[in-house]
PDB file of N, CA and C in Angstrom:
ATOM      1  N   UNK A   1      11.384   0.808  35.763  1.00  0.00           N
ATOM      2  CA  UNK A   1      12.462   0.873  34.796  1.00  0.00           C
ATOM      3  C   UNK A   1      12.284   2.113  33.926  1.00  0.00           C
ATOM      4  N   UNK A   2      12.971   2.880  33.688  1.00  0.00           N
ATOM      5  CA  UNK A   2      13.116   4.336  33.145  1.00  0.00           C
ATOM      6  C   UNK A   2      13.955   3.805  31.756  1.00  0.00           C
ATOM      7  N   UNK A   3      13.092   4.421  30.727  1.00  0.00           N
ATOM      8  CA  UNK A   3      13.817   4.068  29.477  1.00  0.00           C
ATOM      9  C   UNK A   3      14.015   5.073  28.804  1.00  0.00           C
ATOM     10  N   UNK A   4      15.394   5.364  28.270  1.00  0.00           N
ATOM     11  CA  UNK A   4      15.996   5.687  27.289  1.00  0.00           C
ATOM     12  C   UNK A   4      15.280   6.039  26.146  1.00  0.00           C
ATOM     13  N   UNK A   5      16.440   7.343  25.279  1.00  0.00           N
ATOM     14  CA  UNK A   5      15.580   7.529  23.706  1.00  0.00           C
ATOM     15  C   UNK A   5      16.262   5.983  23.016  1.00  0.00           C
ATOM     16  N   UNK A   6      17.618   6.146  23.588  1.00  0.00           N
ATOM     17  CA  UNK A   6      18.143   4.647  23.145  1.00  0.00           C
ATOM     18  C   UNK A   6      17.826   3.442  23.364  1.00  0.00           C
ATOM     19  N   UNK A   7      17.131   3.048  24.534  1.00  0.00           N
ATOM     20  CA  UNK A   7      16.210   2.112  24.516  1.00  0.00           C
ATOM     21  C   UNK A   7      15.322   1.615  23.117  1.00  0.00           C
ATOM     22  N   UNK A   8      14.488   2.610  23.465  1.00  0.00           N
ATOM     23  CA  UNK A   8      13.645   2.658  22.632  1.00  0.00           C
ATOM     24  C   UNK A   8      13.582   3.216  21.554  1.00  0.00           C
ATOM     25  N   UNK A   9      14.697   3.919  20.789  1.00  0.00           N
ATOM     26  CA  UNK A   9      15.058   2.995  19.403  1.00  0.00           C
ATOM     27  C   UNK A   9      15.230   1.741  18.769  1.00  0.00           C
ATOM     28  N   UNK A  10      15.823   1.293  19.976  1.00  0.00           N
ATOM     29  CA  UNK A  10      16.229   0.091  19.745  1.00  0.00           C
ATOM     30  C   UNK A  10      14.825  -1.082  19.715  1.00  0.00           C
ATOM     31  N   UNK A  11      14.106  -1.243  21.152  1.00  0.00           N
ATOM     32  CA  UNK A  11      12.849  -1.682  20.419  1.00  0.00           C
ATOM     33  C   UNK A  11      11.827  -1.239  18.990  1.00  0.00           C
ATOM     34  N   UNK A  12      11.871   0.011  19.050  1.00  0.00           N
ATOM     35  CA  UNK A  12      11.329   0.271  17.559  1.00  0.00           C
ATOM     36  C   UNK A  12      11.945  -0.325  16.366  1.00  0.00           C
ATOM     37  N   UNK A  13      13.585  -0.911  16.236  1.00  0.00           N
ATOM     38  CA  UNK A  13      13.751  -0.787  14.887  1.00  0.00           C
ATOM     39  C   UNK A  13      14.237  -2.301  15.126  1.00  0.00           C
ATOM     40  N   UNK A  14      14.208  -2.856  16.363  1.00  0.00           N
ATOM     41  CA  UNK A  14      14.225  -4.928  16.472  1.00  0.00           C
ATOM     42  C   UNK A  14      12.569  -4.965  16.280  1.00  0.00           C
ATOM     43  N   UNK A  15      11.444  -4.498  16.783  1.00  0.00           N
ATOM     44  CA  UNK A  15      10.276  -5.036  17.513  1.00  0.00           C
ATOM     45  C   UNK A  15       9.233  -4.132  16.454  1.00  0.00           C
ATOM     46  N   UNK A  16       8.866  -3.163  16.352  1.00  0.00           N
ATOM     47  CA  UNK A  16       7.918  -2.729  16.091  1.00  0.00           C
ATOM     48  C   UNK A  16       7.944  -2.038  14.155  1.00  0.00           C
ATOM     49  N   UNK A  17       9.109  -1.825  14.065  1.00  0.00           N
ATOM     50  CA  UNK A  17       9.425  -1.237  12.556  1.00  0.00           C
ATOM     51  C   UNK A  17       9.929  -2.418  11.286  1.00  0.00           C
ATOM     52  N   UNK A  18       9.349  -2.237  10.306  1.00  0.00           N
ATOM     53  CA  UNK A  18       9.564  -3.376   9.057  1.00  0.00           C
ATOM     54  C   UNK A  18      10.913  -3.172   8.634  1.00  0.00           C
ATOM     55  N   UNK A  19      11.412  -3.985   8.763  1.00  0.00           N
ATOM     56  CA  UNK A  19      13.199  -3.661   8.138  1.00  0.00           C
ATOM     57  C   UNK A  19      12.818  -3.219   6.608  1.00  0.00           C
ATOM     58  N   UNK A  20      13.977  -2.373   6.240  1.00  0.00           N
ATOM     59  CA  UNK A  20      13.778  -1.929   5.148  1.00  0.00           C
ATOM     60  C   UNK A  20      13.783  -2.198   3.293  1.00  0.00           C
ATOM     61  N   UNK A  21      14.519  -3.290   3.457  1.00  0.00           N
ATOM     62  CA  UNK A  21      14.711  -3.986   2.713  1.00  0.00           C
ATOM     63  C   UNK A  21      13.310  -4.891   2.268  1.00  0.00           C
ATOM     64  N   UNK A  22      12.701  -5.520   3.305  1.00  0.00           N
ATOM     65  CA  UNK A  22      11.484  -6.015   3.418  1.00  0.00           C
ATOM     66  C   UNK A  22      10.330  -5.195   2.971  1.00  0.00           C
ATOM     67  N   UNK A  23      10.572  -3.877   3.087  1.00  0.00           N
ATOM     68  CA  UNK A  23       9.656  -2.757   3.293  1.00  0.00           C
ATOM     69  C   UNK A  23       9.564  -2.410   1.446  1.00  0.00           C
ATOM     70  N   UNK A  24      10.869  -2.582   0.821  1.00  0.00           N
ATOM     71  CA  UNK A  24      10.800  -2.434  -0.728  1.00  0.00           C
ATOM     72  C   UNK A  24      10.149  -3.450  -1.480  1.00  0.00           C
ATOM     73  N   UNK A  25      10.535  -4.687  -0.975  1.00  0.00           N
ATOM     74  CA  UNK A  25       9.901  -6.013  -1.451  1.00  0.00           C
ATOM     75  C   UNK A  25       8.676  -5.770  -1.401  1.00  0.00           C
ATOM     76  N   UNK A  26       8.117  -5.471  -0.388  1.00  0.00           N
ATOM     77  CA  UNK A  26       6.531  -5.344  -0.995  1.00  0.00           C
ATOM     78  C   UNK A  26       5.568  -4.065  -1.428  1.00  0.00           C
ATOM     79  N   UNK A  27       6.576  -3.113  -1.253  1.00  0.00           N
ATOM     80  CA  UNK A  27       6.370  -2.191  -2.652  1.00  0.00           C
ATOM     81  C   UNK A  27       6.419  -2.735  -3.788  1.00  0.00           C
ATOM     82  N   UNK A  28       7.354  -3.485  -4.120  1.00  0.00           N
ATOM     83  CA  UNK A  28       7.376  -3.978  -5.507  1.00  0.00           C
ATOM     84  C   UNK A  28       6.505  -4.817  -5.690  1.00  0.00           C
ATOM     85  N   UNK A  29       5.954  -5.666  -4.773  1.00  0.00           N
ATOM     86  CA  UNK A  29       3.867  -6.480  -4.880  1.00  0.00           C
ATOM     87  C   UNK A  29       2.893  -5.700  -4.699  1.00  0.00           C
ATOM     88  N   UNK A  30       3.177  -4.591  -4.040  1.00  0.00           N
ATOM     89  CA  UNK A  30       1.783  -3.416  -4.439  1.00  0.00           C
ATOM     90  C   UNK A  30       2.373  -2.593  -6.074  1.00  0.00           C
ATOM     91  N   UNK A  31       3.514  -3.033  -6.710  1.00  0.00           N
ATOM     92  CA  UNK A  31       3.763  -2.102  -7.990  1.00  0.00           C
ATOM     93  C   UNK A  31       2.723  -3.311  -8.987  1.00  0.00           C
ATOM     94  N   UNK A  32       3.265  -4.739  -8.915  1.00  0.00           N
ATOM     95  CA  UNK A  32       2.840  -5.641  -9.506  1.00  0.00           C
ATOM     96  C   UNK A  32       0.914  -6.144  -9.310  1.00  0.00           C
ATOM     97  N   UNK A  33       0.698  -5.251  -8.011  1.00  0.00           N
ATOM     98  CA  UNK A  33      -0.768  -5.917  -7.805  1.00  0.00           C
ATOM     99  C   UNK A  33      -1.584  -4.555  -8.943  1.00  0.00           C
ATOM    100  N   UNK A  34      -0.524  -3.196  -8.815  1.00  0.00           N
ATOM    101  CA  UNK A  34      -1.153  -2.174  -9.745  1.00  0.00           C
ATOM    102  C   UNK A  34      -1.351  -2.384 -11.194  1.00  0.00           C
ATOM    103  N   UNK A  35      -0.092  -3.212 -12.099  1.00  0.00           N
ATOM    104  CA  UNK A  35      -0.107  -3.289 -12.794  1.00  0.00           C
ATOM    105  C   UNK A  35      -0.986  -4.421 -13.285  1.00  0.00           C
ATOM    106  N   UNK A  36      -1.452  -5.372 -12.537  1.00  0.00           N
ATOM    107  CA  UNK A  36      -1.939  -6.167 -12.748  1.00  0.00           C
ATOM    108  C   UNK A  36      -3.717  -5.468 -12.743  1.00  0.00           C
ATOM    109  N   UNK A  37      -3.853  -4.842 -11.944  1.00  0.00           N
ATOM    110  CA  UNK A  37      -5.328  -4.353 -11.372  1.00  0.00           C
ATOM    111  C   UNK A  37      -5.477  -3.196 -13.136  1.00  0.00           C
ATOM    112  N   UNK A  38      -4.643  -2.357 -13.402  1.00  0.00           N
ATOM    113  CA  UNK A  38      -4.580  -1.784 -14.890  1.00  0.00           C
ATOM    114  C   UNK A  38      -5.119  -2.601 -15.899  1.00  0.00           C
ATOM    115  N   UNK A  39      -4.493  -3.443 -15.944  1.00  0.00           N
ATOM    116  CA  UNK A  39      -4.209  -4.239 -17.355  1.00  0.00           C
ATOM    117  C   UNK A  39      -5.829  -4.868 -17.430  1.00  0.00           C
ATOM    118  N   UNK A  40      -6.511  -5.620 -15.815  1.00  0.00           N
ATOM    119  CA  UNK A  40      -7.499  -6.063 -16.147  1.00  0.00           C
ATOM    120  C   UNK A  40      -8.816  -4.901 -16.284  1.00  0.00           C
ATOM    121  N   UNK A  41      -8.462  -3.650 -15.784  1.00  0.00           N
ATOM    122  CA  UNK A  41      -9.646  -2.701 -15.818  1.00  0.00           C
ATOM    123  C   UNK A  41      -9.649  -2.373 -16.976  1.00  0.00           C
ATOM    124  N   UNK A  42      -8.433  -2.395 -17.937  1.00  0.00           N
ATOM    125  CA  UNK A  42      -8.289  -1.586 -19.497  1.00  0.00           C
ATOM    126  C   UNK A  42      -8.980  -2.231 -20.199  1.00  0.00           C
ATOM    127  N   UNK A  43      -9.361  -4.115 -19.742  1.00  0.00           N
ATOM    128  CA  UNK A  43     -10.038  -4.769 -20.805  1.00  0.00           C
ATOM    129  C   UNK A  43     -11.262  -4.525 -20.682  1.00  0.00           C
ATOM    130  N   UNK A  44     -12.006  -3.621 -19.780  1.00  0.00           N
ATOM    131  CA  UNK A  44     -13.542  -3.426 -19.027  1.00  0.00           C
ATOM    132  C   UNK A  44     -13.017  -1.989 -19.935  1.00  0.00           C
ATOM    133  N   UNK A  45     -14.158  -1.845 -21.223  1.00  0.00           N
ATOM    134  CA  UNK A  45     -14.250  -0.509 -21.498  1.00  0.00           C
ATOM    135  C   UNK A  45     -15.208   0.913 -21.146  1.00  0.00           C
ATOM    136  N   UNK A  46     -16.059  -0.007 -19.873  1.00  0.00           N
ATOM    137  CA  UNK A  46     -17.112   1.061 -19.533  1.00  0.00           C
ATOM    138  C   UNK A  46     -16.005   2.082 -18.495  1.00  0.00           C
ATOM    139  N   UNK A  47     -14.842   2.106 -18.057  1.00  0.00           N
ATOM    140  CA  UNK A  47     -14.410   3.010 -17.744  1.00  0.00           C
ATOM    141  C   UNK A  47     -12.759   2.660 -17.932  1.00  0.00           C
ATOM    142  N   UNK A  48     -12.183   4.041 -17.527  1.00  0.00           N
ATOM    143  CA  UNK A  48     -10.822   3.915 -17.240  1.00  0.00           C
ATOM    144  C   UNK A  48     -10.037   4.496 -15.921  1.00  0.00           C
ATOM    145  N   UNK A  49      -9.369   3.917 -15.997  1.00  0.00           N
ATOM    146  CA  UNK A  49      -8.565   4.468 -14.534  1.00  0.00           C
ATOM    147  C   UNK A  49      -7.506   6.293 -14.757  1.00  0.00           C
ATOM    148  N   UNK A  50      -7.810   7.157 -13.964  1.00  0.00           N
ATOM    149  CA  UNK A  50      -7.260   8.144 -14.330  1.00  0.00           C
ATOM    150  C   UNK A  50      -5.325   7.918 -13.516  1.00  0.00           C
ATOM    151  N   UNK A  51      -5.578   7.379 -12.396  1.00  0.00           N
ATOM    152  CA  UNK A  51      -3.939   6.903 -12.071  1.00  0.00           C
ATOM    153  C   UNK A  51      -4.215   6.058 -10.523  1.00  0.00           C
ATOM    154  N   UNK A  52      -3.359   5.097 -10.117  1.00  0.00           N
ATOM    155  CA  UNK A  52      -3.058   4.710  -8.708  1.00  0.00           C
ATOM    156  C   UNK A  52      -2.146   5.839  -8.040  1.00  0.00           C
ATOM    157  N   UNK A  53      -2.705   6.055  -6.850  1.00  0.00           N
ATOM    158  CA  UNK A  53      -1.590   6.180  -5.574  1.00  0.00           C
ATOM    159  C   UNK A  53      -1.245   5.185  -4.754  1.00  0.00           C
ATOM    160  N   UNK A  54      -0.110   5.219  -4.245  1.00  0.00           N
ATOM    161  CA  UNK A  54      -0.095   4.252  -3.135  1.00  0.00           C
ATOM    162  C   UNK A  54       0.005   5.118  -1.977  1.00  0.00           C
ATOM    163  N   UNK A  55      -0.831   4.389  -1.063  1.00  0.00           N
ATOM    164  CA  UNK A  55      -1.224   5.496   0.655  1.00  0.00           C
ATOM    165  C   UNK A  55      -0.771   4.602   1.361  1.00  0.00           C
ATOM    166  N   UNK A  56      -0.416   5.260   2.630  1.00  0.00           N
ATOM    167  CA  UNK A  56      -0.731   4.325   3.570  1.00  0.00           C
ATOM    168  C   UNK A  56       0.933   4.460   4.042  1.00  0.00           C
ATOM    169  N   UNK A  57       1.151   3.718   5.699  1.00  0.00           N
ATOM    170  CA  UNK A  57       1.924   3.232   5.852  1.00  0.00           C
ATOM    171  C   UNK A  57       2.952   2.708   5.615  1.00  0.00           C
ATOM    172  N   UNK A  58       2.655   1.634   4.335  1.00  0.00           N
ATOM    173  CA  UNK A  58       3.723   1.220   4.144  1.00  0.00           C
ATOM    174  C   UNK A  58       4.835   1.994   2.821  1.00  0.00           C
ATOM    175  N   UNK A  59       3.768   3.025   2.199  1.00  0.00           N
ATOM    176  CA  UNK A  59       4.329   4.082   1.161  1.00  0.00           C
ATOM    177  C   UNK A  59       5.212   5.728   2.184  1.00  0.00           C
ATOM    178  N   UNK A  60       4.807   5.217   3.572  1.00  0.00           N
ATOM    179  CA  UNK A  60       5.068   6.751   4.091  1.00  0.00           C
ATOM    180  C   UNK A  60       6.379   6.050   5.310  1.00  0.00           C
ATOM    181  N   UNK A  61       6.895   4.793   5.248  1.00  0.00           N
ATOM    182  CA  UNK A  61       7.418   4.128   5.648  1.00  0.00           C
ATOM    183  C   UNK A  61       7.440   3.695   7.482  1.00  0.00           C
ATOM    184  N   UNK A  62       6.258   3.910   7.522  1.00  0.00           N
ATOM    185  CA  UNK A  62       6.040   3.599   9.124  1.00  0.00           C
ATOM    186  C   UNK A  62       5.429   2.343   9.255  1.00  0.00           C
ATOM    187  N   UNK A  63       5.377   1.392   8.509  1.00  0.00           N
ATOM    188  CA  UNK A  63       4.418   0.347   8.553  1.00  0.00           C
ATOM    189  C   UNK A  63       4.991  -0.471   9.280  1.00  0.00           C
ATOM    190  N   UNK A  64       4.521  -1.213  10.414  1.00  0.00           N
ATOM    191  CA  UNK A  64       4.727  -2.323  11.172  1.00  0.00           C
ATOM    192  C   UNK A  64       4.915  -3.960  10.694  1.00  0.00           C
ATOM    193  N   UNK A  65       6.081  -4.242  11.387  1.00  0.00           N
ATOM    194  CA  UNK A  65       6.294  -6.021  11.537  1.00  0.00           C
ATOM    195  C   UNK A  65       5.017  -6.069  11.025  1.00  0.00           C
ATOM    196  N   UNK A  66       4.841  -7.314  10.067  1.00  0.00           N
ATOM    197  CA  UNK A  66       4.078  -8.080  10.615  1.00  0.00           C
ATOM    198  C   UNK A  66       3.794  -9.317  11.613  1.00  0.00           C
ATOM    199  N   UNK A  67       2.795  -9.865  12.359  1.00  0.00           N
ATOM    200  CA  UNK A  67       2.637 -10.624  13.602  1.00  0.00           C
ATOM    201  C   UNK A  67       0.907 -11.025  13.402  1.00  0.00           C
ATOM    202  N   UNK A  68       1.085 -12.488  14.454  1.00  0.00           N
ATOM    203  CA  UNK A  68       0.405 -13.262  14.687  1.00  0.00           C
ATOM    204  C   UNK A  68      -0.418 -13.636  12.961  1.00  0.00           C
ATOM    205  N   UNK A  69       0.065 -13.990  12.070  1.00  0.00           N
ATOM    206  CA  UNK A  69      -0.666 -14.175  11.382  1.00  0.00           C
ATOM    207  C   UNK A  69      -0.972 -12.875  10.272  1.00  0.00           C
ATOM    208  N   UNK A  70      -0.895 -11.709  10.580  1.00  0.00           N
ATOM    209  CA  UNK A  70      -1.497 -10.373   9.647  1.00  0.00           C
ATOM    210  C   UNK A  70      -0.179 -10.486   9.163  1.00  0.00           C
ATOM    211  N   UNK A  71      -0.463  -9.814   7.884  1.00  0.00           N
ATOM    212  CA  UNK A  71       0.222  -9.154   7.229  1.00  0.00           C
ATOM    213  C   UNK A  71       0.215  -7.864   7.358  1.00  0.00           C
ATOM    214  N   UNK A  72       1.235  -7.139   6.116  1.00  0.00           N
ATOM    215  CA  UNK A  72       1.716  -5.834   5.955  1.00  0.00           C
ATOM    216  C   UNK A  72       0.314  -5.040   5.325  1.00  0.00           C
ATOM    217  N   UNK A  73      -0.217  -3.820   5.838  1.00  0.00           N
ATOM    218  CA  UNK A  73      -1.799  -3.263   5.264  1.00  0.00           C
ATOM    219  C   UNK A  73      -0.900  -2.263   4.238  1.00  0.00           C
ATOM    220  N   UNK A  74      -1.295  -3.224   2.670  1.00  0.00           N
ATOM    221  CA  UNK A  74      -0.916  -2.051   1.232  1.00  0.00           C
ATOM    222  C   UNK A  74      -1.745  -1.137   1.401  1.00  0.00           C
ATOM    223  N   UNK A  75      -2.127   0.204   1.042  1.00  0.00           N
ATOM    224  CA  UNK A  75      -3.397   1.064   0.626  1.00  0.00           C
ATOM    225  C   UNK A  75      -3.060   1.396  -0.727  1.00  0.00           C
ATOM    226  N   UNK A  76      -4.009   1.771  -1.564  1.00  0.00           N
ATOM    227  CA  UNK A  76      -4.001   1.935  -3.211  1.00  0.00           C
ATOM    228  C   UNK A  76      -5.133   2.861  -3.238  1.00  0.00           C
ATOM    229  N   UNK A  77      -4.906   4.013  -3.705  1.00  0.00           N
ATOM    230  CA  UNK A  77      -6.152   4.153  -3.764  1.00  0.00           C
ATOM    231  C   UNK A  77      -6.294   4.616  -5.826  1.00  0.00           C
ATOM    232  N   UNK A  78      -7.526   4.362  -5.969  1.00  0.00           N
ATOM    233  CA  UNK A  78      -7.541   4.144  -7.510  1.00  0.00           C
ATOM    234  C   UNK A  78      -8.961   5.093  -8.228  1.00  0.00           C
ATOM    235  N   UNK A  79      -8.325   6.428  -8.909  1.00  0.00           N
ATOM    236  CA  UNK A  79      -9.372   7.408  -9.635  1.00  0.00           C
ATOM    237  C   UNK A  79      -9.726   6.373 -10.720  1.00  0.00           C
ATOM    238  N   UNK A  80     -11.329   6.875 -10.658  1.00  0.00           N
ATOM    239  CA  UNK A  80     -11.335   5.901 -11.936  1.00  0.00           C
ATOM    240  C   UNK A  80     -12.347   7.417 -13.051  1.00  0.00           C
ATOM    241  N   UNK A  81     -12.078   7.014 -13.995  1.00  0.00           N
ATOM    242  CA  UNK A  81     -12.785   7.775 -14.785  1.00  0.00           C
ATOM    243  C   UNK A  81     -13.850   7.148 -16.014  1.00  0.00           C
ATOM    244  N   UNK A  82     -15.403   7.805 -15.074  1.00  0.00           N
ATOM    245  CA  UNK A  82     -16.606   7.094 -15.641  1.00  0.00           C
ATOM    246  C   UNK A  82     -17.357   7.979 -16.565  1.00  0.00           C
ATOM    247  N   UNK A  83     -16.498   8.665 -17.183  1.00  0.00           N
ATOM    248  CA  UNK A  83     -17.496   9.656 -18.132  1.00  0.00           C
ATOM    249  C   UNK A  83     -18.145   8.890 -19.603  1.00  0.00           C
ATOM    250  N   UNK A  84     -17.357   7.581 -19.583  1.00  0.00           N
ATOM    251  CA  UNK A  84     -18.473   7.047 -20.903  1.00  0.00           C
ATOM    252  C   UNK A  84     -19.265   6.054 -20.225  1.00  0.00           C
ATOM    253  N   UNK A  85     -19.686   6.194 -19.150  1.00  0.00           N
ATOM    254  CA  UNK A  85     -20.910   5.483 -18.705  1.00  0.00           C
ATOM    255  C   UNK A  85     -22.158   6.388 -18.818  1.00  0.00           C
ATOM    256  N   UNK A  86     -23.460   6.035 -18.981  1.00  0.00           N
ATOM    257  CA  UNK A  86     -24.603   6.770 -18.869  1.00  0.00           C
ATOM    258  C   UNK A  86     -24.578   7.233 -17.580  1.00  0.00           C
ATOM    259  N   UNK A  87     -25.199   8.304 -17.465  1.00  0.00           N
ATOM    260  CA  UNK A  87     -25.063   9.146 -16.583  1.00  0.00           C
ATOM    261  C   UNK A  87     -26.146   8.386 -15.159  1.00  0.00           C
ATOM    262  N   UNK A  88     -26.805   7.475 -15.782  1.00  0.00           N
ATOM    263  CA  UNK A  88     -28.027   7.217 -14.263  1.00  0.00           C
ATOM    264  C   UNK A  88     -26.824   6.025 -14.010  1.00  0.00           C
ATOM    265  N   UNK A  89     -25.810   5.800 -14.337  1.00  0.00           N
ATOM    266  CA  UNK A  89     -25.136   4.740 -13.584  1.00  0.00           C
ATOM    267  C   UNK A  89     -23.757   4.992 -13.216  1.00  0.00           C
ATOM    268  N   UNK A  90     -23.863   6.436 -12.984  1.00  0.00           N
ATOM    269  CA  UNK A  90     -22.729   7.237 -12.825  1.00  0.00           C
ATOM    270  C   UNK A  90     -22.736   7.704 -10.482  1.00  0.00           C
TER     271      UNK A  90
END
């Protein structure tokens, strides 16, 4: 069987691609897991956070269905800034 670019669009955006709508929804639980992950590091004063990114897949919009059980993989990645810690625990 010889397939198509149209084919296989079509499996990519039934089968293998997160509808998009879905795809915002849980942007907005990686916005809420950030704000939440802030609020509790601000009460820890041995450091502070310099900012979140969000990486990954599901920020660069290629992230896959999820299946069998997995979920959608968030990435975060999080500067933190340790300059009022002593330096041997730096």
């Amino acid at each position: 069987m010889r397939l198509t670019d149209t084919n296989l669009g079509v499996f990519i955006s039934k089968v293998l691609k997160l509808d998009p709508g879905k795809r915002k929804d849980y942007l907005r639980q990686v916005d809420y897991l950030i704000e939440r992950l802030e609020k509790k590091i601000n009460e820890d004063s041995s450091f502070s956070v310099l900012r979140f990114t969000k990486t990954g897949s599901l920020t660069k919009g290629t992230v896959l269905r999820p299946r069998d059980g997995c979920g959608v993989d968030a990435d975060v990645a999080v500067d933190l800034d340790d300059r009022r810690l002593p330096s041997k625990e730096r």
